[in-house]
Protein backbone atom coordinates (compact mmCIF):
# COMPACT_ATOMS: atom_id res chain seq x y z
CA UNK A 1 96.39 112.24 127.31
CA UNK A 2 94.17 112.96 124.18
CA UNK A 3 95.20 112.21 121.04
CA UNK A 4 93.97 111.46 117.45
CA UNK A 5 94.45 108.45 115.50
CA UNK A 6 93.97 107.85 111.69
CA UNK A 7 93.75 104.53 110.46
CA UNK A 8 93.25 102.73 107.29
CA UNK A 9 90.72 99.78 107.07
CA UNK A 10 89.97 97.19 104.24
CA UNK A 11 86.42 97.74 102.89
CA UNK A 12 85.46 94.14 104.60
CA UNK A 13 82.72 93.49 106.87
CA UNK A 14 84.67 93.12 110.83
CA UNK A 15 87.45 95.81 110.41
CA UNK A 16 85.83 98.57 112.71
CA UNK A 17 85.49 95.94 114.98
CA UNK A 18 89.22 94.43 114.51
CA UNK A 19 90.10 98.17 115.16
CA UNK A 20 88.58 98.27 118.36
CA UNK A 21 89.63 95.25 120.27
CA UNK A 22 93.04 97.12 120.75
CA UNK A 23 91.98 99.89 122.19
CA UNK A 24 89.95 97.70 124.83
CA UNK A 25 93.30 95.56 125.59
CA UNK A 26 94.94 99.35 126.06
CA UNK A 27 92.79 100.84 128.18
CA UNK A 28 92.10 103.29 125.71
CA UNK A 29 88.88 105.52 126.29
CA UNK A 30 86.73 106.50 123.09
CA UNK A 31 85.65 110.42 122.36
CA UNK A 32 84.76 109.93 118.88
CA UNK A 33 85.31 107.91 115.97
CA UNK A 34 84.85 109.30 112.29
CA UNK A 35 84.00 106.41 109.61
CA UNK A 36 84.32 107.70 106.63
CA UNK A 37 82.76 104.67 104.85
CA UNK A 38 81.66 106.59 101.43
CA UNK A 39 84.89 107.61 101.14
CA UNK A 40 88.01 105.39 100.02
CA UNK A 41 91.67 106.41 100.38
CA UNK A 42 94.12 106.71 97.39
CA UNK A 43 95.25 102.47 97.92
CA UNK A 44 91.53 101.88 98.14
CA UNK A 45 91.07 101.61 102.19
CA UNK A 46 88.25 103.33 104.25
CA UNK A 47 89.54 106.39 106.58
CA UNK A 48 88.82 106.03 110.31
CA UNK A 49 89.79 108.47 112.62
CA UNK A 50 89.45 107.64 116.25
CA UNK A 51 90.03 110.74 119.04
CA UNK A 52 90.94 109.07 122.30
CA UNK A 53 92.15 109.37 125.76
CA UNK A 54 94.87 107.22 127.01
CA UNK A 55 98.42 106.69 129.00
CA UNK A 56 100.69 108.13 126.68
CA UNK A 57 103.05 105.34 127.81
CA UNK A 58 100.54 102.99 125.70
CA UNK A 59 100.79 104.33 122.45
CA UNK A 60 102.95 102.44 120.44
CA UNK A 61 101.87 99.30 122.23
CA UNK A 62 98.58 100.29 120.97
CA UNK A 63 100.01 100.52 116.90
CA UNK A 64 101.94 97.80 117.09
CA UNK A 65 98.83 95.34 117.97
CA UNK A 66 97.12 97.52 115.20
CA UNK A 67 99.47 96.91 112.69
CA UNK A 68 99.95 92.89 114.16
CA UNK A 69 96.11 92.86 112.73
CA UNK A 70 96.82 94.04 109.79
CA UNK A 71 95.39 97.73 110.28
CA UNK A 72 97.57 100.69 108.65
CA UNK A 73 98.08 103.40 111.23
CA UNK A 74 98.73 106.65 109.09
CA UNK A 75 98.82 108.87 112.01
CA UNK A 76 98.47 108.95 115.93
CA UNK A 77 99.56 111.95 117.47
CA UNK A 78 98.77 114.41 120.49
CA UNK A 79 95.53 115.58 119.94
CA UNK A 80 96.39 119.27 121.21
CA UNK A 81 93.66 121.41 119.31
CA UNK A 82 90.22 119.98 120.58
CA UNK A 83 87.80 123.05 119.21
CA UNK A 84 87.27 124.69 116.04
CA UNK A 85 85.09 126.52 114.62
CA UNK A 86 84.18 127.97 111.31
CA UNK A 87 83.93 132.11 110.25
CA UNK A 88 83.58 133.86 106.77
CA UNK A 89 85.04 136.94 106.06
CA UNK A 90 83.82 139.24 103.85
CA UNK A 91 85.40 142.36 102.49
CA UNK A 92 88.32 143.19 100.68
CA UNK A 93 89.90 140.26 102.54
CA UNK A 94 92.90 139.69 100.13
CA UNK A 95 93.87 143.18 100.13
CA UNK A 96 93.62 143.58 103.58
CA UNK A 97 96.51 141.19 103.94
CA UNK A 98 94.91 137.64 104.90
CA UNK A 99 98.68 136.54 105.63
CA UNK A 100 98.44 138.90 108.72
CA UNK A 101 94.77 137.63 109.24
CA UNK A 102 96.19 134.28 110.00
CA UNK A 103 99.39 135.10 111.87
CA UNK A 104 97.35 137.18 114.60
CA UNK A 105 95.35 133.83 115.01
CA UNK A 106 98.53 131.50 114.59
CA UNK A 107 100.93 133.23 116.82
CA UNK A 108 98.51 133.12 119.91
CA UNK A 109 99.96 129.52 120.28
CA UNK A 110 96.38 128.18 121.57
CA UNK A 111 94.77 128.86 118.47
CA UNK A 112 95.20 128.26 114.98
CA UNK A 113 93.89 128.38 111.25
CA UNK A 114 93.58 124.99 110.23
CA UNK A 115 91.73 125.73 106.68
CA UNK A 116 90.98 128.67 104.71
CA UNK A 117 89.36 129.03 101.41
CA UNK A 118 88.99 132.38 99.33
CA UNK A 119 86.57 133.95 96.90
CA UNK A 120 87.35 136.41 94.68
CA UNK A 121 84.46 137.25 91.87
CA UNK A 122 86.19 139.63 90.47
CA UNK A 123 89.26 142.14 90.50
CA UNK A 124 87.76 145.31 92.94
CA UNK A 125 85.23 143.82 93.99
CA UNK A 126 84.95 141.95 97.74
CA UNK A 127 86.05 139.36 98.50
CA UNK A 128 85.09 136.54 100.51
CA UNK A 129 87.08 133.96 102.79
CA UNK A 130 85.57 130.75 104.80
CA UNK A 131 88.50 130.48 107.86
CA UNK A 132 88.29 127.41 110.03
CA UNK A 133 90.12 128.14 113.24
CA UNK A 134 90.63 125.35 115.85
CA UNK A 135 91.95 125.83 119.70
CA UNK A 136 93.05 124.50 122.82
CA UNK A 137 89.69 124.56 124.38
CA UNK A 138 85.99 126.63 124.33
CA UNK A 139 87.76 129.82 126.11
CA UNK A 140 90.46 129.54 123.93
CA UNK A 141 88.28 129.34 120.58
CA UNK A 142 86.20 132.36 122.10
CA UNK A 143 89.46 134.09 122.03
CA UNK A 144 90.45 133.78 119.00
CA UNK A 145 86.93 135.36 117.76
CA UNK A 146 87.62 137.84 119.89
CA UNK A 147 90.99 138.72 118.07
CA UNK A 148 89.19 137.84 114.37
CA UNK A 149 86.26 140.57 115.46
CA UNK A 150 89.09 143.00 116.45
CA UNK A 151 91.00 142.43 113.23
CA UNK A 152 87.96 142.75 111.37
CA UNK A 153 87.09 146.02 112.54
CA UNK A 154 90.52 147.53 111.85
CA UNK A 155 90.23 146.17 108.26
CA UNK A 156 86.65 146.87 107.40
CA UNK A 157 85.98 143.15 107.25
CA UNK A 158 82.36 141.40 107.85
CA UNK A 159 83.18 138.58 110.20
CA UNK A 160 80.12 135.88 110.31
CA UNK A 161 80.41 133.17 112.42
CA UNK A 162 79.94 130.68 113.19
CA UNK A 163 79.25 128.95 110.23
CA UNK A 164 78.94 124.99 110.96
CA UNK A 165 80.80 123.55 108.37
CA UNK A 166 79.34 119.82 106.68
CA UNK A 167 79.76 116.73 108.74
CA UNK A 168 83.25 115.17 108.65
């Protein structure tokens, strides 16, 4: 199984490396790990997120030697949306009814919009939105553009993509 794992590490040299050994002792197998050490959480702590692939039977054998070491596990969890990727629309997107926008992608239930910002400079004139929309897999993301494009022909909407958001 593949799931995603936040964590919360004191900003001391060794804690990547405390956060590790468990996931050796349970077998787990590393995709990717996200270190956010510029950035500090509100209790001061440095966000790692770790995407992994394990027996689901392991799991909270796996947090409970975490949290034995003293690491705070804010969040493991099934890891079912595994793509994304990043569009802007342009247009009179808030008009058009970005609420239905995001239920065409939502209710495919292997796709979904997991961020969405909007622009408006000023009352009639276009508007702008940057959509992030993560899936089940590549087909499934390809999908999901393919249901975007549609949408955005049947509301006049520019649809640019993708647009490779900054690194995480």
């Amino acid at each position: 199984m593949r799931l995603s794992m936040d964590l919360e590490l004191q900003d001391i040299p060794g804690q990547l490396l405390l956060a590790l050994q468990p996931l050796k002792e349970n077998k787990a197998n590393i995709i990717s790990v996200v270190h956010h050490r510029d950035r500090k959480t509100p209790r001061g702590m440095i966000p790692v997120r770790f995407v992994l692939e394990m027996d689901r039977s392991k799991i909270e054998a796996l947090q409970t030697k975490l949290k034995e070491s003293g690491i705070s596990v804010v969040r493991a969890g099934e890891d079912r949306f595994m793509e994304s990727v990043s569009v802007v629309l342009v247009g009179h997107v808030l008009d058009s009814d970005i609420g239905d926008t995001v239920k065409r992608i939502d209710s495919t239930g292997f796709a979904e919009v997991m961020d969405l910002a909007l622009t408006m400079p000023g009352v009639d004139e276009p508007s702008s939105a940057f959509m992030k929309i993560r899936a089940t897999g590549k087909a499934e993301i390809q999908k999901a553009l393919t249901i975007l494009r549609e949408v955005g022909k049947e509301k006049k909407l520019l649809v640019i993509e993708p647009i490779e958001a900054e690194a995480v």
